[in-house]
C-alpha atoms as a PDB file:
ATOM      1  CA  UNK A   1     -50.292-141.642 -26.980  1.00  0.00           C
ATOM      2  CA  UNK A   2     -50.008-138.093 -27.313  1.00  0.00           C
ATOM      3  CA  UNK A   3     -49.620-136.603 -24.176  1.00  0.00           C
ATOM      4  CA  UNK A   4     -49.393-132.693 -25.622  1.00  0.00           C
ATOM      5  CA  UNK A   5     -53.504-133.206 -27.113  1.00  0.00           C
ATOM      6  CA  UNK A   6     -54.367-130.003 -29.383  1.00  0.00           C
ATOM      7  CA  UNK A   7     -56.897-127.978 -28.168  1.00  0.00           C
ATOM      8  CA  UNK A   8     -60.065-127.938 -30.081  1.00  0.00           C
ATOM      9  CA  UNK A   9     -60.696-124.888 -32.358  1.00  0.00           C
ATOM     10  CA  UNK A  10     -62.424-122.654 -30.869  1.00  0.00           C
ATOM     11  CA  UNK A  11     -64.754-122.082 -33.644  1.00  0.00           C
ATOM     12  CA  UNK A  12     -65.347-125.679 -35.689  1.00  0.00           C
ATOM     13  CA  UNK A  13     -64.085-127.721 -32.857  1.00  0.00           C
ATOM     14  CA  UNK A  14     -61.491-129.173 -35.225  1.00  0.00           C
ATOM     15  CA  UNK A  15     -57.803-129.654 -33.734  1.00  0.00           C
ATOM     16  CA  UNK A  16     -56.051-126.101 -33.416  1.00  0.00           C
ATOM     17  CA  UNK A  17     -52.955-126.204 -35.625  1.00  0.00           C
ATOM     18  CA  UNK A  18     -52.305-122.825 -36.983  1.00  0.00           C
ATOM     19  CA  UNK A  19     -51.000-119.898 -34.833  1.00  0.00           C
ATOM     20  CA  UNK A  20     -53.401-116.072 -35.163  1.00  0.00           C
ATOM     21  CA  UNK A  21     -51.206-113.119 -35.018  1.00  0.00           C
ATOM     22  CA  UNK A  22     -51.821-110.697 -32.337  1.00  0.00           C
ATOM     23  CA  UNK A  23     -51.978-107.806 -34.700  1.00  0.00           C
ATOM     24  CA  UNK A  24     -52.851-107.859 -38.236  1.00  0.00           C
ATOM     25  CA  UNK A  25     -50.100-109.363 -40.276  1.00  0.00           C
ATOM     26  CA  UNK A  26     -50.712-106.681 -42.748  1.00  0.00           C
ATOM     27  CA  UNK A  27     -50.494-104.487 -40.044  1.00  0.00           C
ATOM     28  CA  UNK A  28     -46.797-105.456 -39.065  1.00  0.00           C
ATOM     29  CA  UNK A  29     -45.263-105.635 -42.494  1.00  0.00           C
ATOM     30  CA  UNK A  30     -46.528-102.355 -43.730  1.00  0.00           C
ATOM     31  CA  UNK A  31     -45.141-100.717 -40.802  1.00  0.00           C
ATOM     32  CA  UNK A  32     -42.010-103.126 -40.388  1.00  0.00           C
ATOM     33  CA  UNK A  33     -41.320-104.641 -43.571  1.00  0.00           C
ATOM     34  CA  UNK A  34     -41.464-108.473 -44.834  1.00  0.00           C
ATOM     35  CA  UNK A  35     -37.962-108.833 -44.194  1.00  0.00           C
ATOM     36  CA  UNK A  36     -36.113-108.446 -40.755  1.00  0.00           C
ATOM     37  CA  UNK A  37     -36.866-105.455 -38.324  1.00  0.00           C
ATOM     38  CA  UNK A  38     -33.392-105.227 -38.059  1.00  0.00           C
ATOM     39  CA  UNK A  39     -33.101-103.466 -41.544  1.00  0.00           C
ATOM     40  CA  UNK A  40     -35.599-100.865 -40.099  1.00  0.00           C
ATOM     41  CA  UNK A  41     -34.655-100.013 -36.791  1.00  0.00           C
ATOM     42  CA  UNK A  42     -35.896-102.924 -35.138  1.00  0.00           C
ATOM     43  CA  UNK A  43     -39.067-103.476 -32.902  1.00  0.00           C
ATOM     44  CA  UNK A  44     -39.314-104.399 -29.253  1.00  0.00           C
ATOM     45  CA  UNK A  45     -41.935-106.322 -27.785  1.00  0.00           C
ATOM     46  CA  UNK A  46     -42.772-105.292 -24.478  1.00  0.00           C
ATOM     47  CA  UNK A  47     -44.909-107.696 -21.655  1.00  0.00           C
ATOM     48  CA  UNK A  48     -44.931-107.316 -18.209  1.00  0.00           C
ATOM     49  CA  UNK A  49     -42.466-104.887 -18.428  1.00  0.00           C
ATOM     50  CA  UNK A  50     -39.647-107.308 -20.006  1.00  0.00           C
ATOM     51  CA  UNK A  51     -39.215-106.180 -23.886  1.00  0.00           C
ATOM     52  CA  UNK A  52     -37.761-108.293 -26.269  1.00  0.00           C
ATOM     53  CA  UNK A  53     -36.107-107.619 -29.596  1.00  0.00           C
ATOM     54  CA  UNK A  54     -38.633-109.197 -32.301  1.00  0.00           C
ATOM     55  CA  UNK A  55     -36.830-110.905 -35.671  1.00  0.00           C
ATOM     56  CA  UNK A  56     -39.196-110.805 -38.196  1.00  0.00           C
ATOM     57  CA  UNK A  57     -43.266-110.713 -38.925  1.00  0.00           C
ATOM     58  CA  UNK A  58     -42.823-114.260 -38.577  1.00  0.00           C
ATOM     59  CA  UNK A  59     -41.648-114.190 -34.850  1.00  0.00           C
ATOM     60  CA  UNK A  60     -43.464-116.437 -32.250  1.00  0.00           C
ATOM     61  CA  UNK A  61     -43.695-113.168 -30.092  1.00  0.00           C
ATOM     62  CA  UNK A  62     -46.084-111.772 -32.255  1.00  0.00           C
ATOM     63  CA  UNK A  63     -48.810-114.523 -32.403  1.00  0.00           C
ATOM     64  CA  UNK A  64     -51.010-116.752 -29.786  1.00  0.00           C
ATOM     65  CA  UNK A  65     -50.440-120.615 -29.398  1.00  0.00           C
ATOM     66  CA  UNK A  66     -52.313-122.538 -31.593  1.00  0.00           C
ATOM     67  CA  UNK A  67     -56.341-121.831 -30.559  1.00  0.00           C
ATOM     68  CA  UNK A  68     -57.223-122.192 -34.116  1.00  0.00           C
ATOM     69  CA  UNK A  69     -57.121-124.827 -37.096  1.00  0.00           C
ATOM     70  CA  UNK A  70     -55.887-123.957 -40.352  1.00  0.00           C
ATOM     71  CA  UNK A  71     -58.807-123.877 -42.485  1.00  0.00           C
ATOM     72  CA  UNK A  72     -61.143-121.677 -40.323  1.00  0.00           C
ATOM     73  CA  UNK A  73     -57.520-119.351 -39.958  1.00  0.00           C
ATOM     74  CA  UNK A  74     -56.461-119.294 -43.898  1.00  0.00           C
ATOM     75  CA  UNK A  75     -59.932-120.447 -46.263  1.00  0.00           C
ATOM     76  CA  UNK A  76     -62.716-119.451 -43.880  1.00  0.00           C
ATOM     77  CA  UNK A  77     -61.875-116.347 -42.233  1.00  0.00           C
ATOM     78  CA  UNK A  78     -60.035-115.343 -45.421  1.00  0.00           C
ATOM     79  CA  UNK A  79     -63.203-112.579 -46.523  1.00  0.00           C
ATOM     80  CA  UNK A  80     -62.609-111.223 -42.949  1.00  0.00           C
ATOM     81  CA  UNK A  81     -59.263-110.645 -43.227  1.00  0.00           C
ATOM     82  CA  UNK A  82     -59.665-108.852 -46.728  1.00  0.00           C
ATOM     83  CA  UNK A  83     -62.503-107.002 -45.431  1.00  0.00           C
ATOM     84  CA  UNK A  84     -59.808-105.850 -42.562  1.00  0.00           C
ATOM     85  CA  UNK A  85     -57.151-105.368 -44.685  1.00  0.00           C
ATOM     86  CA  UNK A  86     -59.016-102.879 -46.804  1.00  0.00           C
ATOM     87  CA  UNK A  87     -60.544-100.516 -43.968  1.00  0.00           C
ATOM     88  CA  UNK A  88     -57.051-100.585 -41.955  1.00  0.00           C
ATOM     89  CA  UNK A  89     -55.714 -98.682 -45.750  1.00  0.00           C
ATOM     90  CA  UNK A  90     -57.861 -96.689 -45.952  1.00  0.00           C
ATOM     91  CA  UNK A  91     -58.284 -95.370 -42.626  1.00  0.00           C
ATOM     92  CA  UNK A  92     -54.277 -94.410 -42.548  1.00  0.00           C
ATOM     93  CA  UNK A  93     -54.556 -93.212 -46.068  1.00  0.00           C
ATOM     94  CA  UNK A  94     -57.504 -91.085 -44.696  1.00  0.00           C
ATOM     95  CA  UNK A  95     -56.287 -89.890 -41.524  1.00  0.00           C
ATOM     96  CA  UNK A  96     -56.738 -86.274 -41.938  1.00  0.00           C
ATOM     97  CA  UNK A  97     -60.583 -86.474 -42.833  1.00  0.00           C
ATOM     98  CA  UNK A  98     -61.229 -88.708 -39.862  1.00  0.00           C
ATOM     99  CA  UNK A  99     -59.344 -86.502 -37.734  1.00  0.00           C
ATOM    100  CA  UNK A 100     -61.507 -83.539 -38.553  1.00  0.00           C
ATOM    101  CA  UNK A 101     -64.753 -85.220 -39.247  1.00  0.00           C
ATOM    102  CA  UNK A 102     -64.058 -88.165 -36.366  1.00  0.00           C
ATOM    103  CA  UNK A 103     -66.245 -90.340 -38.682  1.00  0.00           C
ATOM    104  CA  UNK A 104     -65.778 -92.591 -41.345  1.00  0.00           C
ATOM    105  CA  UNK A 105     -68.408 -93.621 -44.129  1.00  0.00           C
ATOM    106  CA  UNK A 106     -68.279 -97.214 -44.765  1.00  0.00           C
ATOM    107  CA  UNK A 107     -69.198 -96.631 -48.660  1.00  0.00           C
ATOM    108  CA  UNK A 108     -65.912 -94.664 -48.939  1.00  0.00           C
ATOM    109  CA  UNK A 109     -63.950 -97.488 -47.430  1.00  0.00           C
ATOM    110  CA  UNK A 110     -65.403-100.259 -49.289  1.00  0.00           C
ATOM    111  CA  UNK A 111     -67.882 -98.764 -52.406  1.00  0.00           C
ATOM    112  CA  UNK A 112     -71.167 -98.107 -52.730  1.00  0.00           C
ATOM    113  CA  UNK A 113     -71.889-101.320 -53.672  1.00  0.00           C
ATOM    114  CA  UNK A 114     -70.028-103.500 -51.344  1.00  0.00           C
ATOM    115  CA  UNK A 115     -70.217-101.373 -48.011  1.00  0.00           C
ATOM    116  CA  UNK A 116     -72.817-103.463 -46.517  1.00  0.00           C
ATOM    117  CA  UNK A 117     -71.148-107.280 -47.086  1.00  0.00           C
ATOM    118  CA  UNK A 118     -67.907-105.738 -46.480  1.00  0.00           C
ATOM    119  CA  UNK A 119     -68.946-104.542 -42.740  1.00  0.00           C
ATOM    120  CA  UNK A 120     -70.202-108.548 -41.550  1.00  0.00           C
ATOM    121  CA  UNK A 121     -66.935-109.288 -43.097  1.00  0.00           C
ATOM    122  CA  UNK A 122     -65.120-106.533 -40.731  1.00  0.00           C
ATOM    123  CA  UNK A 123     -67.246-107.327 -37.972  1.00  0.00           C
ATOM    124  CA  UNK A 124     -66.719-111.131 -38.375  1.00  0.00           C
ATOM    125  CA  UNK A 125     -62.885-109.903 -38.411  1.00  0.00           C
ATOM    126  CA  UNK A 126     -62.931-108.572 -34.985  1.00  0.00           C
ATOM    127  CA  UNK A 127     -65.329-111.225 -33.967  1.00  0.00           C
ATOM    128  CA  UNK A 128     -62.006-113.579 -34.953  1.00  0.00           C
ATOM    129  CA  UNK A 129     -59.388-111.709 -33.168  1.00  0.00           C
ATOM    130  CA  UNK A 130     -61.149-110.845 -29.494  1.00  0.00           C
ATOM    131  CA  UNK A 131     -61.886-114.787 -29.741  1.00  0.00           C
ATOM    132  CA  UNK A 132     -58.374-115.855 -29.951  1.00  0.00           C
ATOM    133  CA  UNK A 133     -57.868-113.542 -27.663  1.00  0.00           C
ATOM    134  CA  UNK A 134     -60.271-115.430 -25.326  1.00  0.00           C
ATOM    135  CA  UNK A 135     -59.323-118.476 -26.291  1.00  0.00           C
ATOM    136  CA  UNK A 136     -55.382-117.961 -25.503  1.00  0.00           C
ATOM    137  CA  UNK A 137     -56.458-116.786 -22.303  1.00  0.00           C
ATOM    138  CA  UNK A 138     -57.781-120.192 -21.357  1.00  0.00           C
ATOM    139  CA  UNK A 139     -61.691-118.162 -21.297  1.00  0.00           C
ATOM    140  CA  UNK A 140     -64.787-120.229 -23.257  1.00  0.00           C
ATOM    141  CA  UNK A 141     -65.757-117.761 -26.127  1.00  0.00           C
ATOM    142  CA  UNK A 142     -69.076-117.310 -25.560  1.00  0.00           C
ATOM    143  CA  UNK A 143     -71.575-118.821 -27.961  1.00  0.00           C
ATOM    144  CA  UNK A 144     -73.145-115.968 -29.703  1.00  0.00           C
ATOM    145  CA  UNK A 145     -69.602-115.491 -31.131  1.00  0.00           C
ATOM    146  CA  UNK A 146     -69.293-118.439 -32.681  1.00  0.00           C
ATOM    147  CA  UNK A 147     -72.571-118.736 -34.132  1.00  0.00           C
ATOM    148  CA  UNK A 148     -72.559-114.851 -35.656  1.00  0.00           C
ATOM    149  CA  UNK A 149     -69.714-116.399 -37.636  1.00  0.00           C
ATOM    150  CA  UNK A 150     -72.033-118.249 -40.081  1.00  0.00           C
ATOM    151  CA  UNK A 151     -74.923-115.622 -40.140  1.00  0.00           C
ATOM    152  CA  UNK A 152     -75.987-112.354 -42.081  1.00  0.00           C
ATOM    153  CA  UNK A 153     -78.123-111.154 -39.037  1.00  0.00           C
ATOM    154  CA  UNK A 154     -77.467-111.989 -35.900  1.00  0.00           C
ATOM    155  CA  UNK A 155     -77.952-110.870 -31.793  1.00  0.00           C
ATOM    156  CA  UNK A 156     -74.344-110.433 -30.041  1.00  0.00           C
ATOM    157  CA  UNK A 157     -73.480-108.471 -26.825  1.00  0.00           C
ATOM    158  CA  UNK A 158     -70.123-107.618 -28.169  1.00  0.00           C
ATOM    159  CA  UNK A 159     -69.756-104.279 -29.176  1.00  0.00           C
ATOM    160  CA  UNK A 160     -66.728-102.481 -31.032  1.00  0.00           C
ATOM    161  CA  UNK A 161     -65.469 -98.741 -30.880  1.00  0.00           C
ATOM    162  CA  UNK A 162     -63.110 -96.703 -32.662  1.00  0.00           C
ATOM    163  CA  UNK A 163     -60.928 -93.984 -30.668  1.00  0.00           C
ATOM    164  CA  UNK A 164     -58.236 -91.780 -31.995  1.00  0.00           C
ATOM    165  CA  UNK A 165     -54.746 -91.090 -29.947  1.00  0.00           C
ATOM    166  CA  UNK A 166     -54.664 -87.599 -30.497  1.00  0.00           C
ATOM    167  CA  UNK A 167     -50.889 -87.229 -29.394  1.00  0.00           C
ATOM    168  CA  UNK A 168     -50.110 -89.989 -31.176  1.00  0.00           C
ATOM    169  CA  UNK A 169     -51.966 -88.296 -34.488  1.00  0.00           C
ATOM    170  CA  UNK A 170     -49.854 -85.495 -33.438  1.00  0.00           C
ATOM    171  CA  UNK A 171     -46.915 -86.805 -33.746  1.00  0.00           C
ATOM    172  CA  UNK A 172     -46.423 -89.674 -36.281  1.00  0.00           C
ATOM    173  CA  UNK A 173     -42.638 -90.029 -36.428  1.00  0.00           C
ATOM    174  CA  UNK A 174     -43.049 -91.036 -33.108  1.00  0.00           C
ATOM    175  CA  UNK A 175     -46.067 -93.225 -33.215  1.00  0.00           C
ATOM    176  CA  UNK A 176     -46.779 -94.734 -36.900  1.00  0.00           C
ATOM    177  CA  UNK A 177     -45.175 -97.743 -36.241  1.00  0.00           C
ATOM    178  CA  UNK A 178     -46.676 -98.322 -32.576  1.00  0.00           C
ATOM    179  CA  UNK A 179     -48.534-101.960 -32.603  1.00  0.00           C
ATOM    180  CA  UNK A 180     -49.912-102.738 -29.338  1.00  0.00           C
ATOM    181  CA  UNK A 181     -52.945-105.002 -27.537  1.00  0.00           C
ATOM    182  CA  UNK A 182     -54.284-104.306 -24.307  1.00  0.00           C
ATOM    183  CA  UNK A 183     -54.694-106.275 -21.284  1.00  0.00           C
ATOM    184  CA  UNK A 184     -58.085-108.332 -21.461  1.00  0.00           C
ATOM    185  CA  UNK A 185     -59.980-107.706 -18.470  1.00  0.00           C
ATOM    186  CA  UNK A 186     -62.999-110.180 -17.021  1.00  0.00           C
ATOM    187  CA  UNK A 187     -65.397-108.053 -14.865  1.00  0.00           C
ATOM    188  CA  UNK A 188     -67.530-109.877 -12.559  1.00  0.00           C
ATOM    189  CA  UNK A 189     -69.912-109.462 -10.013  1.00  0.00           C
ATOM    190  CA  UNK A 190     -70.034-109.296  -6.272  1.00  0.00           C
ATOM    191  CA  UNK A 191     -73.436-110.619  -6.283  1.00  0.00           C
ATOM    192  CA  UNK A 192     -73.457-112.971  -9.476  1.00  0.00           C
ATOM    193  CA  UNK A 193     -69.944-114.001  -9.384  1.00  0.00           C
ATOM    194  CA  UNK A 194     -68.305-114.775 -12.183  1.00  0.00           C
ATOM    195  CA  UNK A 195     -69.750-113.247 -15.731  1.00  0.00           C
ATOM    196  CA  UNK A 196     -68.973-113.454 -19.115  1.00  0.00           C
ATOM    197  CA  UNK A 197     -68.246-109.838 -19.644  1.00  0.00           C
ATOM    198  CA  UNK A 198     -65.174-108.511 -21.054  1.00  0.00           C
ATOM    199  CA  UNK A 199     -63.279-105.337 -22.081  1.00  0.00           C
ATOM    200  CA  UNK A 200     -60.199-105.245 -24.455  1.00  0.00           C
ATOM    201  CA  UNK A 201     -58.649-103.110 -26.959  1.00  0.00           C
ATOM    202  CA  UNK A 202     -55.735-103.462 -30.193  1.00  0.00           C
ATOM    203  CA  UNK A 203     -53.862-100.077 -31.059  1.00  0.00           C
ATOM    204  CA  UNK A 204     -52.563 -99.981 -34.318  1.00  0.00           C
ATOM    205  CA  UNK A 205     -50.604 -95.820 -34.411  1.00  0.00           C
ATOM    206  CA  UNK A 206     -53.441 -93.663 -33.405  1.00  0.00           C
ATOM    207  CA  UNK A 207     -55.974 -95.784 -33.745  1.00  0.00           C
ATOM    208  CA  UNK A 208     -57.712 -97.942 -30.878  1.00  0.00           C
ATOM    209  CA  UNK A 209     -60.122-100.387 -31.522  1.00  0.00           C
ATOM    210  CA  UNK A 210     -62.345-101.397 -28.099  1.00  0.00           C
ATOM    211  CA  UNK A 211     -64.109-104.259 -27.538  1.00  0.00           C
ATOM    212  CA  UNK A 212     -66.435-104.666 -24.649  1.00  0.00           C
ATOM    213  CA  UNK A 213     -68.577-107.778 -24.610  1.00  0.00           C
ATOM    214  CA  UNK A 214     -71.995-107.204 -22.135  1.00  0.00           C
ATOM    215  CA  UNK A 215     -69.986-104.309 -20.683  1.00  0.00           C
ATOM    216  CA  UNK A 216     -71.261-100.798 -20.606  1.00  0.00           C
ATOM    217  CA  UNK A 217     -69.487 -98.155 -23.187  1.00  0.00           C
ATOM    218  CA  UNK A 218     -67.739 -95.380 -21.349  1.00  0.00           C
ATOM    219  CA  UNK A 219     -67.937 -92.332 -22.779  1.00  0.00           C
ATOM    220  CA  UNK A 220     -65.606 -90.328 -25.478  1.00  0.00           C
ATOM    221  CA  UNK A 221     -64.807 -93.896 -27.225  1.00  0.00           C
ATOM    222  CA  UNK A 222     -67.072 -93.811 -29.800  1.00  0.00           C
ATOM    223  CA  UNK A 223     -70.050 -94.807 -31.074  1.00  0.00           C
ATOM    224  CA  UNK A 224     -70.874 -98.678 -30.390  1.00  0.00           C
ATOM    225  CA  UNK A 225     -70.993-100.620 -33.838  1.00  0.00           C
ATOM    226  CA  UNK A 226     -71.964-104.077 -34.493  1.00  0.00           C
ATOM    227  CA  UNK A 227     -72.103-103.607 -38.627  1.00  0.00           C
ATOM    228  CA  UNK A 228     -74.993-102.408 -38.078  1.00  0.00           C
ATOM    229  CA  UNK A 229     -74.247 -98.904 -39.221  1.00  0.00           C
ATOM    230  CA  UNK A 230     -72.905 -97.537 -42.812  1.00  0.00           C
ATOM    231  CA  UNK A 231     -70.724 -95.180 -40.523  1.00  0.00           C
ATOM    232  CA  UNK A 232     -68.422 -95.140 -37.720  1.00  0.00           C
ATOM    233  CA  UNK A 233     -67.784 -92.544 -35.492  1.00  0.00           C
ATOM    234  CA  UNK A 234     -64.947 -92.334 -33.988  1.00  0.00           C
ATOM    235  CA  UNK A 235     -63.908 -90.855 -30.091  1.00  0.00           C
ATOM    236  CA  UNK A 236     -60.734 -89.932 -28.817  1.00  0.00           C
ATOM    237  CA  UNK A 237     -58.350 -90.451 -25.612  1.00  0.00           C
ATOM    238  CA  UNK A 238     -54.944 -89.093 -24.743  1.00  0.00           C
ATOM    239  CA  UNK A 239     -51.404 -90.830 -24.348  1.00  0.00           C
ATOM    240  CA  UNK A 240     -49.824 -92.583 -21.517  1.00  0.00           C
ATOM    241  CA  UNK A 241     -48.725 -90.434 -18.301  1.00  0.00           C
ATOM    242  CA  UNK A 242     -45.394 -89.288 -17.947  1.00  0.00           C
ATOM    243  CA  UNK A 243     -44.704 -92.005 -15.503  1.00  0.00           C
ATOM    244  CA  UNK A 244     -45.994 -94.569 -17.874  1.00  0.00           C
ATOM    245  CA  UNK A 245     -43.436 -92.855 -20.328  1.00  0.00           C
ATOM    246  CA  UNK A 246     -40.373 -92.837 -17.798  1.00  0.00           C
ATOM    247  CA  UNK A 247     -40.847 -96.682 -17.436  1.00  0.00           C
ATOM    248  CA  UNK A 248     -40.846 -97.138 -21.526  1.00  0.00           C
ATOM    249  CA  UNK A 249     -37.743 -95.035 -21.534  1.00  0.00           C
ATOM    250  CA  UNK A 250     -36.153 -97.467 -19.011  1.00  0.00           C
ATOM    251  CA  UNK A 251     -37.381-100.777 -20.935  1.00  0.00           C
ATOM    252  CA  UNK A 252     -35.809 -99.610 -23.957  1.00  0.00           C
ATOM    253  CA  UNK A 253     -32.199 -98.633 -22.466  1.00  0.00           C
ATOM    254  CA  UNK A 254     -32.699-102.429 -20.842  1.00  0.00           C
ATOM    255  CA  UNK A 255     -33.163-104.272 -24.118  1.00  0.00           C
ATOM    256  CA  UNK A 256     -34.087-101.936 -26.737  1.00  0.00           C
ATOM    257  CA  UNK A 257     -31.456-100.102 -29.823  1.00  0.00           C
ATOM    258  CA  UNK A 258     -29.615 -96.913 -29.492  1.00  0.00           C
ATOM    259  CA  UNK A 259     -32.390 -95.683 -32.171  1.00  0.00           C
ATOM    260  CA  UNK A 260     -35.435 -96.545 -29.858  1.00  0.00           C
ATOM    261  CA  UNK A 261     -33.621 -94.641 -26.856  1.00  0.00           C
ATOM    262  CA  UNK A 262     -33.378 -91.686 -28.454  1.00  0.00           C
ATOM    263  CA  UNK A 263     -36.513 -91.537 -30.090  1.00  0.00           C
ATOM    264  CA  UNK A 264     -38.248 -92.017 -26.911  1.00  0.00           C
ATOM    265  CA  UNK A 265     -36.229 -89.134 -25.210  1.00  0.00           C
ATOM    266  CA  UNK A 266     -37.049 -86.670 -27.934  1.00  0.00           C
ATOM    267  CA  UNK A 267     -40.757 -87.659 -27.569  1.00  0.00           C
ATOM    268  CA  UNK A 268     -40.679 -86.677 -23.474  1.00  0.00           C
ATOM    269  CA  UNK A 269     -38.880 -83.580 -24.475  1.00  0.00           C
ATOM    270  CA  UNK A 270     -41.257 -82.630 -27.005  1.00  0.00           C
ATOM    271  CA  UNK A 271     -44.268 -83.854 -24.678  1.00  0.00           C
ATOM    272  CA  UNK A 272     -43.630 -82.600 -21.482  1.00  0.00           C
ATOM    273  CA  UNK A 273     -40.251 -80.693 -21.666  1.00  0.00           C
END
């Protein structure tokens, strides 16, 4: 008898078997390389305050215990990923227009023709990765998710923005390789108790994707999308405090390379002086 059962999948119900990446794998290797980070520099995982020198794209650090099987992972969600893949290009290649326009027009990223299938598929994407999120948290996804999944129209109380760092646009040789997910937060109620509503957000450089599932939008963010728009429109935020900064500084001379140390000193000096 098995006494280690795999959890279900938590979109087919199938055994889980195949391990999601936190960020984008495409995200990692176009910033890191295929190879190891150790020809590059390195990159250091940081959670809870411990970092950790990370190996390769392939590291364990960088995805979630199995919550997933293998086909819904690789042959299902493989139109999502593209999809993904795609807008994450061309939003870097793009920066400068999104900077001053703080919108992007989904028929630039993915044609005039294709804009519309493209965005479920992008959608559908995110719908993926705040569910494994979820679901290596131990948290039900709720249904809606999973049935959207199979759907061209569909009713969901998840809703995705698009902010931009500005220091981090500001200053890329600091930032462009920056991967990063935020903490997922479950906000219930003093009179209703416990709710399924969530907030949570992925930074890839400058850019922060939110997701906030039956939780109100705060302002500056962004507009709200659920593909149901041919354009985003994109908010913006600031960087961490200088605190927040002393304590990365810290981390780094703990566990990180000579190279991270002193890029993260000549970022305080050029932030704050």
């Amino acid at each position: 008898m098995n006494s280690n059962p795999k959890k279900p999948c938590w979109i087919c119900g199938n055994p889980s078997d195949s391990r999601e990446h936190k960020f984008k794998k495409s995200d990692i290797t176009r910033r890191y390389g295929k190879g190891s980070f150790e020809n590059v520099g390195g990159m250091l995982h940081s959670k809870d305050g411990r970092p950790r020198p990370v190996q390769g794209p392939k590291s364990n650090i960088l995805s979630y215990h199995p919550v997933i099987c293998s086909h819904c992972n690789n042959n299902r969600s493989q139109p999502w990923d593209n999809a993904y893949k795609i807008f994450e290009r061309w939003v870097f290649d793009n920066s400068d227009l999104i900077y001053a326009k703080r919108f992007a027009p989904l028929e630039f990223v993915y044609g005039e023709d294709a804009w519309w299938c493209q965005s479920l598929n992008l959608f559908k994407y995110f719908v993926k990765a705040f569910g494994c999120r979820l679901a290596s948290a131990e948290t039900s996804v709720p249904d809606d998710l999973v049935d959207l999944l199979d759907k061209e129209y569909f009713l969901t109380k998840l809703r995705i923005c698009f902010s931009i760092n500005r220091v981090s646009y500001t200053f890329p040789e600091y930032f462009e390789s920056f991967l990063g997910i935020g903490n997922l937060y479950q906000v219930n109620s003093r009179s209703q108790g416990t709710m399924e509503r969530y907030t949570w957000c992925i930074n890839v450089s400058w850019l922060r994707i939110w997701f906030f599932y039956a939780h109100e939008i705060p302002s500056c963010v962004g507009a709200s999308w659920v593909a149901d728009s041919s354009c985003l429109y994109f908010g913006e935020f600031d960087a961490p405090s200088l605190e927040e900064h002393d304590q990365l500084v810290k981390d780094a001379e703990q566990n990180g390379t000579h190279e991270q140390v002193v890029n993260l000193k000549k970022m305080r000096k050029t932030l704050w002086g």
